[in-house]
PDB file of N, CA and C in Angstrom:
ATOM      1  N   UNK A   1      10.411  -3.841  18.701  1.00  0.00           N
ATOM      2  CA  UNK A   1      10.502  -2.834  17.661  1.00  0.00           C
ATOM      3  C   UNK A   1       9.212  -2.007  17.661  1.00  0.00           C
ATOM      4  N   UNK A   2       9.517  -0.876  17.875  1.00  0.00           N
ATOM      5  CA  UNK A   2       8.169   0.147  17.166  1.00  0.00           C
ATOM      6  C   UNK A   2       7.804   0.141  16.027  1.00  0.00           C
ATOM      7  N   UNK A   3       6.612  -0.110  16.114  1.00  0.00           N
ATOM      8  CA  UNK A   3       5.485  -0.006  14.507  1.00  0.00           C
ATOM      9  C   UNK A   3       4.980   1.135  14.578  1.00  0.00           C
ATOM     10  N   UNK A   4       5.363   1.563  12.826  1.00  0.00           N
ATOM     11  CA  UNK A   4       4.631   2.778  12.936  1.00  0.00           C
ATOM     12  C   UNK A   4       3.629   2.467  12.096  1.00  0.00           C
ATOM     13  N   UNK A   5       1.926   2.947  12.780  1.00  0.00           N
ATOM     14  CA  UNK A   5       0.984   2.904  11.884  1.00  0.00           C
ATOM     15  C   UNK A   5       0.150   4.148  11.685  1.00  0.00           C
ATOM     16  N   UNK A   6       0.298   4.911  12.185  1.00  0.00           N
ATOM     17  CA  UNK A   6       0.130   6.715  11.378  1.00  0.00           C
ATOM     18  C   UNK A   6      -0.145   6.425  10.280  1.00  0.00           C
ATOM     19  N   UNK A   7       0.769   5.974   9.277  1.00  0.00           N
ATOM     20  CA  UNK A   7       0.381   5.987   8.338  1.00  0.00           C
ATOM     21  C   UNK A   7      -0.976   5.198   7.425  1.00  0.00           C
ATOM     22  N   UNK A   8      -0.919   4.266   8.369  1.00  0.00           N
ATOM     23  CA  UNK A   8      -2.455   3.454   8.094  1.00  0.00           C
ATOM     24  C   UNK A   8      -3.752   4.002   8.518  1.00  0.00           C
ATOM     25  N   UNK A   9      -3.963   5.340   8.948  1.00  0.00           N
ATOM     26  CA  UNK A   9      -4.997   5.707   9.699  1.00  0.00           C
ATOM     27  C   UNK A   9      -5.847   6.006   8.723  1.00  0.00           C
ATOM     28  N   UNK A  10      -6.855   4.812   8.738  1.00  0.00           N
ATOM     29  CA  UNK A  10      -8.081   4.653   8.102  1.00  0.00           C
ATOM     30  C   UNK A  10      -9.040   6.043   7.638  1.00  0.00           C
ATOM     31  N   UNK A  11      -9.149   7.517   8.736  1.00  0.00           N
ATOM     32  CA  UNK A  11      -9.478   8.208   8.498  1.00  0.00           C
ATOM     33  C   UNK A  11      -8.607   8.982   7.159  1.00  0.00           C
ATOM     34  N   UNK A  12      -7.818   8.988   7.131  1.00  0.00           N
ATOM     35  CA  UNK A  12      -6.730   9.858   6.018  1.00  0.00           C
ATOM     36  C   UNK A  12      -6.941   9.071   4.539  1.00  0.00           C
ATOM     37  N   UNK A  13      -7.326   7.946   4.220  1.00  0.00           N
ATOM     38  CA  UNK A  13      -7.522   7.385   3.141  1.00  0.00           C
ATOM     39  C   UNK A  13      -8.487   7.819   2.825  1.00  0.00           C
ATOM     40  N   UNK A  14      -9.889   8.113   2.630  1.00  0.00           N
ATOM     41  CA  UNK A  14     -10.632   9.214   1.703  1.00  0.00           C
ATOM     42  C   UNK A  14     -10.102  10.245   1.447  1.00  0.00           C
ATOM     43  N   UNK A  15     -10.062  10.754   2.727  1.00  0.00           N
ATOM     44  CA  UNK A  15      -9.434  12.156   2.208  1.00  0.00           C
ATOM     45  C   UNK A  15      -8.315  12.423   1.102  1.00  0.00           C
ATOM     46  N   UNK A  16      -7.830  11.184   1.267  1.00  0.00           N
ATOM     47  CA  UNK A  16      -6.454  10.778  -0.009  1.00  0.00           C
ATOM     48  C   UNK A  16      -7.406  10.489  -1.184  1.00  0.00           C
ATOM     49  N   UNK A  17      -8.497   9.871  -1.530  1.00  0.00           N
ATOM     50  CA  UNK A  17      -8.906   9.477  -2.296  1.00  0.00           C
ATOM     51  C   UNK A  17      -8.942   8.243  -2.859  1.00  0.00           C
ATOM     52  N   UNK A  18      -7.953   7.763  -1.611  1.00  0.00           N
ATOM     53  CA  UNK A  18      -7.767   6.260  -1.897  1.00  0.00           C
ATOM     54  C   UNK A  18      -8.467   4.872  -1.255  1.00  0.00           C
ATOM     55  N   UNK A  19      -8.601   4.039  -1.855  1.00  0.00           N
ATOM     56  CA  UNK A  19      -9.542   3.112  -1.752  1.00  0.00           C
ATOM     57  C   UNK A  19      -9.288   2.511  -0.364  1.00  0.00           C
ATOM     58  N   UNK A  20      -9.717   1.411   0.458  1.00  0.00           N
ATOM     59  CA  UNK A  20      -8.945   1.007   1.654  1.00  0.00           C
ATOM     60  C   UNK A  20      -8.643  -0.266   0.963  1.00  0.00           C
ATOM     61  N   UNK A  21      -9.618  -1.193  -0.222  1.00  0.00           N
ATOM     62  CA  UNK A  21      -9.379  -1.948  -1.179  1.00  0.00           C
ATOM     63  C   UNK A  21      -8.320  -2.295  -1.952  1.00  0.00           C
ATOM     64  N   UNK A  22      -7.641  -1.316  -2.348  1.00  0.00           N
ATOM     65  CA  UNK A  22      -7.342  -1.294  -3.311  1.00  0.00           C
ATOM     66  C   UNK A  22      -5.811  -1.077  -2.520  1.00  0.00           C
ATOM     67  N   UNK A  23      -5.597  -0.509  -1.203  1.00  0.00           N
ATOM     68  CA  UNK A  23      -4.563  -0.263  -0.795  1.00  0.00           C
ATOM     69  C   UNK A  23      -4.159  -1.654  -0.272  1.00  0.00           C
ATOM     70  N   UNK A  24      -5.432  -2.390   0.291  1.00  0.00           N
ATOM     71  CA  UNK A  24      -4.990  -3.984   1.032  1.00  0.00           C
ATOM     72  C   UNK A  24      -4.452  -4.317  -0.092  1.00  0.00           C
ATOM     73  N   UNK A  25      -5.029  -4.651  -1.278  1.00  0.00           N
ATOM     74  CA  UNK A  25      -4.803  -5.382  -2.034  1.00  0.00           C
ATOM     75  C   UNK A  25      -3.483  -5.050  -2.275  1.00  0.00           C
ATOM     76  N   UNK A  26      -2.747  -3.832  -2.595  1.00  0.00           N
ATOM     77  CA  UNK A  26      -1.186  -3.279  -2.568  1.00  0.00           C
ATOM     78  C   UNK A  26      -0.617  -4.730  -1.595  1.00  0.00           C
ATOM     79  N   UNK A  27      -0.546  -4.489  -0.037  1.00  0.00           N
ATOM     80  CA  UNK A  27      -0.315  -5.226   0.885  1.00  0.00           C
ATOM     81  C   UNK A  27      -0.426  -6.454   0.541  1.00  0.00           C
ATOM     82  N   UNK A  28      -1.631  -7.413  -0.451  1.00  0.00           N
ATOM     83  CA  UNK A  28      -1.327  -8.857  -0.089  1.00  0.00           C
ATOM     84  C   UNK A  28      -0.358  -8.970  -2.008  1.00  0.00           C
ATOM     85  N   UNK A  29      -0.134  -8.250  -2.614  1.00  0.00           N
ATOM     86  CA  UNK A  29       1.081  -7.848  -3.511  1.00  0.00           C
ATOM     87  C   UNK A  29       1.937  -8.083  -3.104  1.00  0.00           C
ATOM     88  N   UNK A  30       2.564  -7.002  -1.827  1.00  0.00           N
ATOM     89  CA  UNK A  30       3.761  -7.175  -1.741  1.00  0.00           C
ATOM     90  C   UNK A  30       4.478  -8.486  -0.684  1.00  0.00           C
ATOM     91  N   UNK A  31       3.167  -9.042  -0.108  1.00  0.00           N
ATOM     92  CA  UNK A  31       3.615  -9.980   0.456  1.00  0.00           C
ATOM     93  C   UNK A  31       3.474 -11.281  -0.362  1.00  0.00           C
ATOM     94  N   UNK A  32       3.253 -11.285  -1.365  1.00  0.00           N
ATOM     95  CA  UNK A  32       3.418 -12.335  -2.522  1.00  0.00           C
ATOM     96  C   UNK A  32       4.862 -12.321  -2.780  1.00  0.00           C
ATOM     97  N   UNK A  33       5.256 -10.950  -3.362  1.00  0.00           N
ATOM     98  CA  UNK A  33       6.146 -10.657  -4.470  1.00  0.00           C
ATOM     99  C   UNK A  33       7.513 -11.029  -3.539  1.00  0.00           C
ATOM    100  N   UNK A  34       7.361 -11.432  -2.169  1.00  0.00           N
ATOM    101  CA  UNK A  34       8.311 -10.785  -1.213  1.00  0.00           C
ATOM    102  C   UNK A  34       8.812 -12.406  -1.187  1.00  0.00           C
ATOM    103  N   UNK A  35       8.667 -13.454  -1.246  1.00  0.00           N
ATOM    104  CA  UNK A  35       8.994 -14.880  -1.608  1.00  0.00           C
ATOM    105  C   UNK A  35       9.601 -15.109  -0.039  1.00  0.00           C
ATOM    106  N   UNK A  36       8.900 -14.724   0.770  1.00  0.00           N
ATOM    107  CA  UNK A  36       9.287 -15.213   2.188  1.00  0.00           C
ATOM    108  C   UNK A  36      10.699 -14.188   2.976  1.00  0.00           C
ATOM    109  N   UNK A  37      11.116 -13.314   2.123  1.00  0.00           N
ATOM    110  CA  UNK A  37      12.243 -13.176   2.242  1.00  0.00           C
ATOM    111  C   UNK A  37      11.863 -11.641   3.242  1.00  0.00           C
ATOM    112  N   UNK A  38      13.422 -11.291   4.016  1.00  0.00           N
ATOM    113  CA  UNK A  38      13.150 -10.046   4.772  1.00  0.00           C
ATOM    114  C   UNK A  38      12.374  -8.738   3.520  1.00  0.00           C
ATOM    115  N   UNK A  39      11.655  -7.864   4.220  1.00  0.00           N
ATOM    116  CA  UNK A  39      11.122  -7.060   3.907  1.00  0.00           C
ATOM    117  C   UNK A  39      12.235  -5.812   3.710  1.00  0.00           C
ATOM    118  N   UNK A  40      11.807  -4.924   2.692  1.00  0.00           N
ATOM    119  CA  UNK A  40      12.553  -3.981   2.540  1.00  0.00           C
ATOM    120  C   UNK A  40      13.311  -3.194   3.991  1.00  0.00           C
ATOM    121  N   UNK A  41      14.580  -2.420   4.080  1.00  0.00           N
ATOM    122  CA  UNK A  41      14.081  -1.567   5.169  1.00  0.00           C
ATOM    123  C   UNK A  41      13.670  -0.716   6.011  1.00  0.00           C
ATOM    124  N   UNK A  42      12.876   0.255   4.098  1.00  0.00           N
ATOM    125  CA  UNK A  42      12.285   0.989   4.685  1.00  0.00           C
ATOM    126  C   UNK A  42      10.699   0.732   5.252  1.00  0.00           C
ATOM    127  N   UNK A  43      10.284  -0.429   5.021  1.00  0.00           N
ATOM    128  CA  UNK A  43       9.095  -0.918   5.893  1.00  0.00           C
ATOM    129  C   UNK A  43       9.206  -1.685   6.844  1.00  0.00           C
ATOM    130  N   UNK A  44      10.295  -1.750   7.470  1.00  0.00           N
ATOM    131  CA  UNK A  44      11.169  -2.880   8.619  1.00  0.00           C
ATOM    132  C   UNK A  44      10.496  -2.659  10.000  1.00  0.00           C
ATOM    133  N   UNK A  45      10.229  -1.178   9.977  1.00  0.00           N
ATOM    134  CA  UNK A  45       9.581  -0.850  11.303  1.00  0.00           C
ATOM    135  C   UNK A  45       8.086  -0.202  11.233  1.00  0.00           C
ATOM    136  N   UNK A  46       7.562  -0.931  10.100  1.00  0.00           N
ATOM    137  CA  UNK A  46       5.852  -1.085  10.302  1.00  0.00           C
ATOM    138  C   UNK A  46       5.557  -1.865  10.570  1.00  0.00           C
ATOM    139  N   UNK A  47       4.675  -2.645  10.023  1.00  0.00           N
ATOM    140  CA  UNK A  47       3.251  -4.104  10.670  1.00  0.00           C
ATOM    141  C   UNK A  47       3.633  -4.762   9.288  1.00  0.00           C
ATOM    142  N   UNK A  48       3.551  -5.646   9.516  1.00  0.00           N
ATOM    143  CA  UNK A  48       3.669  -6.997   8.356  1.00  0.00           C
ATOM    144  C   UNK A  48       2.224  -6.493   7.419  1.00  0.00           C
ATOM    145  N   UNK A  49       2.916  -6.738   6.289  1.00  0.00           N
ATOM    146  CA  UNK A  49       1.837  -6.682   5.085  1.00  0.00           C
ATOM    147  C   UNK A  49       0.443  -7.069   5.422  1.00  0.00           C
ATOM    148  N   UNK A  50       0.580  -8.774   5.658  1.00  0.00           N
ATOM    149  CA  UNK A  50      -0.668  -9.307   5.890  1.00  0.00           C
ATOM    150  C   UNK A  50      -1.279  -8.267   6.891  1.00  0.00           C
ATOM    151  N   UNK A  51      -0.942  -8.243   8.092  1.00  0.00           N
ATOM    152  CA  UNK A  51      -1.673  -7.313   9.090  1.00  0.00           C
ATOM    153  C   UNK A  51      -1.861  -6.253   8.698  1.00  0.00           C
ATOM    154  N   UNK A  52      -1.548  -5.429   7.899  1.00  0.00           N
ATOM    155  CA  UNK A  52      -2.135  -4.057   6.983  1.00  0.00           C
ATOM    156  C   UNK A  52      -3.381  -4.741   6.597  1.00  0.00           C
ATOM    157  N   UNK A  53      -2.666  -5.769   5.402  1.00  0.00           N
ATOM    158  CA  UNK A  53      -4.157  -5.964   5.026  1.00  0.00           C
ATOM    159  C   UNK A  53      -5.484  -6.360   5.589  1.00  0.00           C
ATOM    160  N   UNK A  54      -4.809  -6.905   6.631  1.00  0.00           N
ATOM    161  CA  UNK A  54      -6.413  -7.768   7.386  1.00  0.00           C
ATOM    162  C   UNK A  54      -7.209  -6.033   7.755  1.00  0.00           C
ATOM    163  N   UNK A  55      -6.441  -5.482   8.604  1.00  0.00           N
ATOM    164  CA  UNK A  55      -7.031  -3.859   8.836  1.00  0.00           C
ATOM    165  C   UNK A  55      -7.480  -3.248   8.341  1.00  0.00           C
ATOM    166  N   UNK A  56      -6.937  -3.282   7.180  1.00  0.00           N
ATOM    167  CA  UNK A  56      -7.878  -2.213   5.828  1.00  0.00           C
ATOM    168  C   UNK A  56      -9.043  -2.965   5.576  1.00  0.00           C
ATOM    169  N   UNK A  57      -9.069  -4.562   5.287  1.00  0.00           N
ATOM    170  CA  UNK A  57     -10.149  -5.465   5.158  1.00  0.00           C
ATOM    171  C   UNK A  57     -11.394  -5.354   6.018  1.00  0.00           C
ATOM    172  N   UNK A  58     -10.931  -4.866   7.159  1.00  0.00           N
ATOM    173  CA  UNK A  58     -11.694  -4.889   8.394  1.00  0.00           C
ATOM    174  C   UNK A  58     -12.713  -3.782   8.240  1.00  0.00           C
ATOM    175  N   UNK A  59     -12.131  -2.859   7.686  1.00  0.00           N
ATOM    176  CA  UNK A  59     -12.386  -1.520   7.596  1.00  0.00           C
ATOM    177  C   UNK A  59     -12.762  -0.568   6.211  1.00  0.00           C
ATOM    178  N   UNK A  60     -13.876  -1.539   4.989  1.00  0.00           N
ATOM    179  CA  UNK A  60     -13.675  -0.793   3.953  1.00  0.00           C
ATOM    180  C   UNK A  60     -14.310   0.514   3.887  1.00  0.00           C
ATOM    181  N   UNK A  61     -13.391   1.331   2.809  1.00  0.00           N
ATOM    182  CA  UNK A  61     -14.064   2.571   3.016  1.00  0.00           C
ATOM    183  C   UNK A  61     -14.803   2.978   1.936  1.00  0.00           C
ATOM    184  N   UNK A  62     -15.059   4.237   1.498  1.00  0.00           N
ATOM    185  CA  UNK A  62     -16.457   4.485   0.622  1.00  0.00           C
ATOM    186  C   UNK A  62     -15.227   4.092  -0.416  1.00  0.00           C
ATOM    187  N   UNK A  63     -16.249   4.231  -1.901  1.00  0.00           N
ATOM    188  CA  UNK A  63     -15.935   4.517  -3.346  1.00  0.00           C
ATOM    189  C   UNK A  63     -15.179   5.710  -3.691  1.00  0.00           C
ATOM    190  N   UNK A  64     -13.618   5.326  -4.214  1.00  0.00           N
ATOM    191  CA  UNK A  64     -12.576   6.588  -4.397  1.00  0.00           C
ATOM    192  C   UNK A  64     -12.280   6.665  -5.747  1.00  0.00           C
ATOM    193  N   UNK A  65     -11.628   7.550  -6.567  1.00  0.00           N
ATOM    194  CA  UNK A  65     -11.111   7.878  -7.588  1.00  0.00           C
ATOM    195  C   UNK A  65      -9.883   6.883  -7.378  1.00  0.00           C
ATOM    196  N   UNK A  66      -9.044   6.860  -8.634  1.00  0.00           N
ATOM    197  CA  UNK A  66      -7.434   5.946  -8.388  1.00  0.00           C
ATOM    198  C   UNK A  66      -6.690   7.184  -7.954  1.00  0.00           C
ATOM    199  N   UNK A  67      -5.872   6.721  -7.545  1.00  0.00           N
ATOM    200  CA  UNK A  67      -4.614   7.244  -6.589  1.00  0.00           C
ATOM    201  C   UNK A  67      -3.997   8.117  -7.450  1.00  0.00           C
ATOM    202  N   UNK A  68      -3.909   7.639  -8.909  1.00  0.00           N
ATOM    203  CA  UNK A  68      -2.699   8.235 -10.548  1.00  0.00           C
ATOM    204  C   UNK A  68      -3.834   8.177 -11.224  1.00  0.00           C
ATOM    205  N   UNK A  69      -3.863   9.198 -12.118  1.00  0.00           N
ATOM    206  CA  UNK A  69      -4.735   8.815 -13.134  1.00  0.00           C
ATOM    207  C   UNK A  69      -3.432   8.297 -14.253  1.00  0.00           C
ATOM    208  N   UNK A  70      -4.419   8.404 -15.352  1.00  0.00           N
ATOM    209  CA  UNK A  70      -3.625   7.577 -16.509  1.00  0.00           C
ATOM    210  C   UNK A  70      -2.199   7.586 -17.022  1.00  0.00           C
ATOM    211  N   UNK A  71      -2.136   8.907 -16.792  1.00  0.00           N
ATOM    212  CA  UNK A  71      -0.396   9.480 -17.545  1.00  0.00           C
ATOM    213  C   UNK A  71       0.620   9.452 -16.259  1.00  0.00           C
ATOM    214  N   UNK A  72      -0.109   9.879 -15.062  1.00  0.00           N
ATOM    215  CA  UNK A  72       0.903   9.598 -13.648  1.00  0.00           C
ATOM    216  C   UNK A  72       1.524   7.895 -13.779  1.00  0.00           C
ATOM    217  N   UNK A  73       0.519   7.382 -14.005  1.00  0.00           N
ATOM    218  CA  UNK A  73       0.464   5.555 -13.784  1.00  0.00           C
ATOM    219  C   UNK A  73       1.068   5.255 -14.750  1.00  0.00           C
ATOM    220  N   UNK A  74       1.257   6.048 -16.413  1.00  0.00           N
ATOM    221  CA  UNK A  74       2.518   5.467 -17.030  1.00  0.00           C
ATOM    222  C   UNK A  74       3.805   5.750 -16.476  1.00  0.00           C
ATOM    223  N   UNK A  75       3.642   7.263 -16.193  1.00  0.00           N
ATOM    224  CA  UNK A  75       5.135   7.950 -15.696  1.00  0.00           C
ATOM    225  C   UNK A  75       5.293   7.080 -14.494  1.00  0.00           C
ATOM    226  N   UNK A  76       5.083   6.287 -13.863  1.00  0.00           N
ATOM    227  CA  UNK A  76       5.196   5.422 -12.636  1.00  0.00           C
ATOM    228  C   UNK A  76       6.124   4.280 -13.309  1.00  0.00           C
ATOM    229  N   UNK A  77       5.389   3.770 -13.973  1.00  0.00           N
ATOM    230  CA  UNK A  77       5.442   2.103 -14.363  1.00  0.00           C
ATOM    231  C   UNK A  77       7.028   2.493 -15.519  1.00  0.00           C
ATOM    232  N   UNK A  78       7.211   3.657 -16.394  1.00  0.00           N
ATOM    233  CA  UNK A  78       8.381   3.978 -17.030  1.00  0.00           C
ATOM    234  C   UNK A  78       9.907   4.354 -16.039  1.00  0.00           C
ATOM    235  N   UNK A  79       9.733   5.154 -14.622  1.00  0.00           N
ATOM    236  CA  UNK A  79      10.359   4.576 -13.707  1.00  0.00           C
ATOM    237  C   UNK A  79      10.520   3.671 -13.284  1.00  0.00           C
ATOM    238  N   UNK A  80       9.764   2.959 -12.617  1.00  0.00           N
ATOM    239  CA  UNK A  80      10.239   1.600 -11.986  1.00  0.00           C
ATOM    240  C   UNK A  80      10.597   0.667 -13.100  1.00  0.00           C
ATOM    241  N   UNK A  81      10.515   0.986 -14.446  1.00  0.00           N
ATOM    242  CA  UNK A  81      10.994   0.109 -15.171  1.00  0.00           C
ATOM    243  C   UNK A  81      12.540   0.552 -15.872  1.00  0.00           C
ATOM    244  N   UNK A  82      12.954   1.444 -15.251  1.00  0.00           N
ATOM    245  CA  UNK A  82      14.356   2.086 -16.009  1.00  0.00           C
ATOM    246  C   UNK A  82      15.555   1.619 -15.625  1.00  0.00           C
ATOM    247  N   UNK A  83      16.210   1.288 -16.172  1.00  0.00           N
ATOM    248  CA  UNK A  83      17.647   0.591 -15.654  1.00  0.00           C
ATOM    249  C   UNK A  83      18.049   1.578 -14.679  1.00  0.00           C
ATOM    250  N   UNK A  84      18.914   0.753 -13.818  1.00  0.00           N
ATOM    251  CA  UNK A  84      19.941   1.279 -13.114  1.00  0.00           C
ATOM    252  C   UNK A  84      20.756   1.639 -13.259  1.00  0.00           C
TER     253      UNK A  84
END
């Protein structure tokens, strides 16, 4: 299977503003939350969580702002919390 890791390219996370920290930490989340079980499939054809994270670990980057500030991060958390 092809992995795509474009999207992990360490250079593009400042420029995002985003932490490399704070993104592993995303990664060892979802491989908690994931109870052993197949992975979604729209991440089916990336790199296993853990291996994100060890990479970003490998690699921290400077001090970033958060990703959402306050009212994005409710409007987030009020989606993912809305019935189906």
């Amino acid at each position: 299977m092809l992995f795509r890791r474009g999207a992990d390219r360490l250079e593009r996370l400042p420029v995002a503003g985003i932490d490399t920290a704070a993104f592993a930490n995303f990664f060892d989340r979802l491989e908690k939350s994931g109870g052993g079980g197949p992975l979604p499939a729209i991440l089916a054809s990336h790199p296993a969580p853990q291996e994100r994270s060890a990479m970003l670990r490998a690699h921290p980057g400077a001090a970033t702002s958060p990703a959402l500030d306050a009212g994005d991060w409710e409007s987030l958390k009020a989606i993912c919390a809305a019935p189906k």
